[in-house]
Protein backbone atom coordinates (compact mmCIF):
# COMPACT_ATOMS: atom_id res chain seq x y z
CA UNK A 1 113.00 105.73 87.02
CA UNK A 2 113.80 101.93 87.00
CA UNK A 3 110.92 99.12 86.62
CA UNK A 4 111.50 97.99 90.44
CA UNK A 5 110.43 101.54 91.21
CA UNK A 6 106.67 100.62 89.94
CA UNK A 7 104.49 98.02 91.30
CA UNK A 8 101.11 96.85 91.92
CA UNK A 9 100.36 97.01 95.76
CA UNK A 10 98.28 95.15 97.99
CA UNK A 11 97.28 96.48 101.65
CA UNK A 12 96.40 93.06 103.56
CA UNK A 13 95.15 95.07 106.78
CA UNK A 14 95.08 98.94 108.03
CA UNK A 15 93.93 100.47 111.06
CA UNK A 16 91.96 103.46 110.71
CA UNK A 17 90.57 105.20 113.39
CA UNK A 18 91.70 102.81 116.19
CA UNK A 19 89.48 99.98 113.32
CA UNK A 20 91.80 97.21 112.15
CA UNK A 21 90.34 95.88 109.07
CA UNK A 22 91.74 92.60 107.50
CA UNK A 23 90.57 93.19 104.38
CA UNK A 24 92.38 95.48 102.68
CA UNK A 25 92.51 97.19 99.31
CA UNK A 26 94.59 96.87 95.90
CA UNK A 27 95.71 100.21 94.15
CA UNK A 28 96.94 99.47 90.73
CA UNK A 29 100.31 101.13 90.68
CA UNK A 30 102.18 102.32 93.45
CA UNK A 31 105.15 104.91 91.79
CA UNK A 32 108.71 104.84 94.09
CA UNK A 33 106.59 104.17 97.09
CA UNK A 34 104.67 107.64 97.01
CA UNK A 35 102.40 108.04 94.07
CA UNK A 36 99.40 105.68 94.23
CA UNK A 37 97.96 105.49 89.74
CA UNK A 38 94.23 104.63 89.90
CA UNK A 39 93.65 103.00 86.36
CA UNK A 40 90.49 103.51 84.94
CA UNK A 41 88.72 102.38 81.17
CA UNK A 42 85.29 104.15 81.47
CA UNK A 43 83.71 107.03 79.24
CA UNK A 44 83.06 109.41 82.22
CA UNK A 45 84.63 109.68 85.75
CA UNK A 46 82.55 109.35 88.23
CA UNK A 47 82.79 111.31 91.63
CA UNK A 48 83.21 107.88 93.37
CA UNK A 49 86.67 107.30 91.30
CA UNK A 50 88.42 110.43 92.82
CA UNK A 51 86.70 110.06 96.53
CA UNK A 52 88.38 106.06 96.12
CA UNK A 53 91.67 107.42 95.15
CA UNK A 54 91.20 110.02 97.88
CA UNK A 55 90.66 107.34 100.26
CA UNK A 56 93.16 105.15 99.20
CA UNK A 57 95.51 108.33 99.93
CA UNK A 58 94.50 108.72 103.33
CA UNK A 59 94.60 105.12 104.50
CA UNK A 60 98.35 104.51 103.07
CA UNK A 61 99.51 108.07 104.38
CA UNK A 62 100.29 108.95 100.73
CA UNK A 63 100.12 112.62 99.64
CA UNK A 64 99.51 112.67 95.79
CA UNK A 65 97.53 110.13 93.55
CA UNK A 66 96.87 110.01 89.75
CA UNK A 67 93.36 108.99 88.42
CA UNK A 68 93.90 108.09 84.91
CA UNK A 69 90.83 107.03 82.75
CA UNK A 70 92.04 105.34 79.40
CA UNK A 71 88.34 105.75 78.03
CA UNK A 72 88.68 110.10 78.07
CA UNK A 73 89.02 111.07 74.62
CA UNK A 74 92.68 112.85 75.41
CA UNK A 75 95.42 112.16 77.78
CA UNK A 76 94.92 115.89 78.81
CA UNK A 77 91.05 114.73 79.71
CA UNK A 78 91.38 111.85 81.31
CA UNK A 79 94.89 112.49 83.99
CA UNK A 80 93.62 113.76 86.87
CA UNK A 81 96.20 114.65 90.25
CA UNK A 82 94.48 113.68 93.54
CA UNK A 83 96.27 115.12 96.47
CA UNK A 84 95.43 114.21 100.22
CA UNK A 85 95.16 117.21 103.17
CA UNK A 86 95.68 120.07 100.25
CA UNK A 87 96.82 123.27 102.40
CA UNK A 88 95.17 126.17 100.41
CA UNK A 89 98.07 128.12 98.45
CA UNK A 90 99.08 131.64 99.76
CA UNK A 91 98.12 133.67 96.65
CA UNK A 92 94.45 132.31 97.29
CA UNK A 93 94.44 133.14 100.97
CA UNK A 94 95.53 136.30 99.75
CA UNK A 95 92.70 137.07 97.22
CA UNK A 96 89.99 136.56 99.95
């Protein structure tokens, strides 16, 4: 991966559900075009960071997102994958 392929992004305007709104958002990093990084510096997620990533996700078309909290005591802790319109995996259909 080269340094062009990471950026910060800003969305001017979007449309969603037939809405244009002018104001837009800023995600942090946006990974070869695909991966949005939410950067975060707290001592505990909250719901609202993953359901803004989430949201984020849906609004640029973007399947996967990474919430990553600086403040978690481990790396392991604090990385969390956010993926938009998640089809449930066979093996768990299967279970049922």
């Amino acid at each position: 991966m080269e340094l062009d392929d990471i950026s910060g992004v800003i969305i001017d305007c979007f449309e969603y559900d037939g809405i244009v709104f002018e104001d837009g958002f800023r995600a942090d990093l946006l990974v070869a075009g695909c991966v949005i990084v939410e950067l975060k510096s707290v001592e505990k997620l909250a719901p609202v960071h993953s359901k803004q990533l989430l949201t984020n996700l849906r609004l640029t078309h973007l399947q996967v997102g990474l919430l990553l909290n600086f403040g978690a005591t481990t790396l392991k802790e604090g990385l969390h994958r956010i993926v938009n319109d998640l089809l449930p995996s066979a093996s768990l259909r299967l279970r049922g």
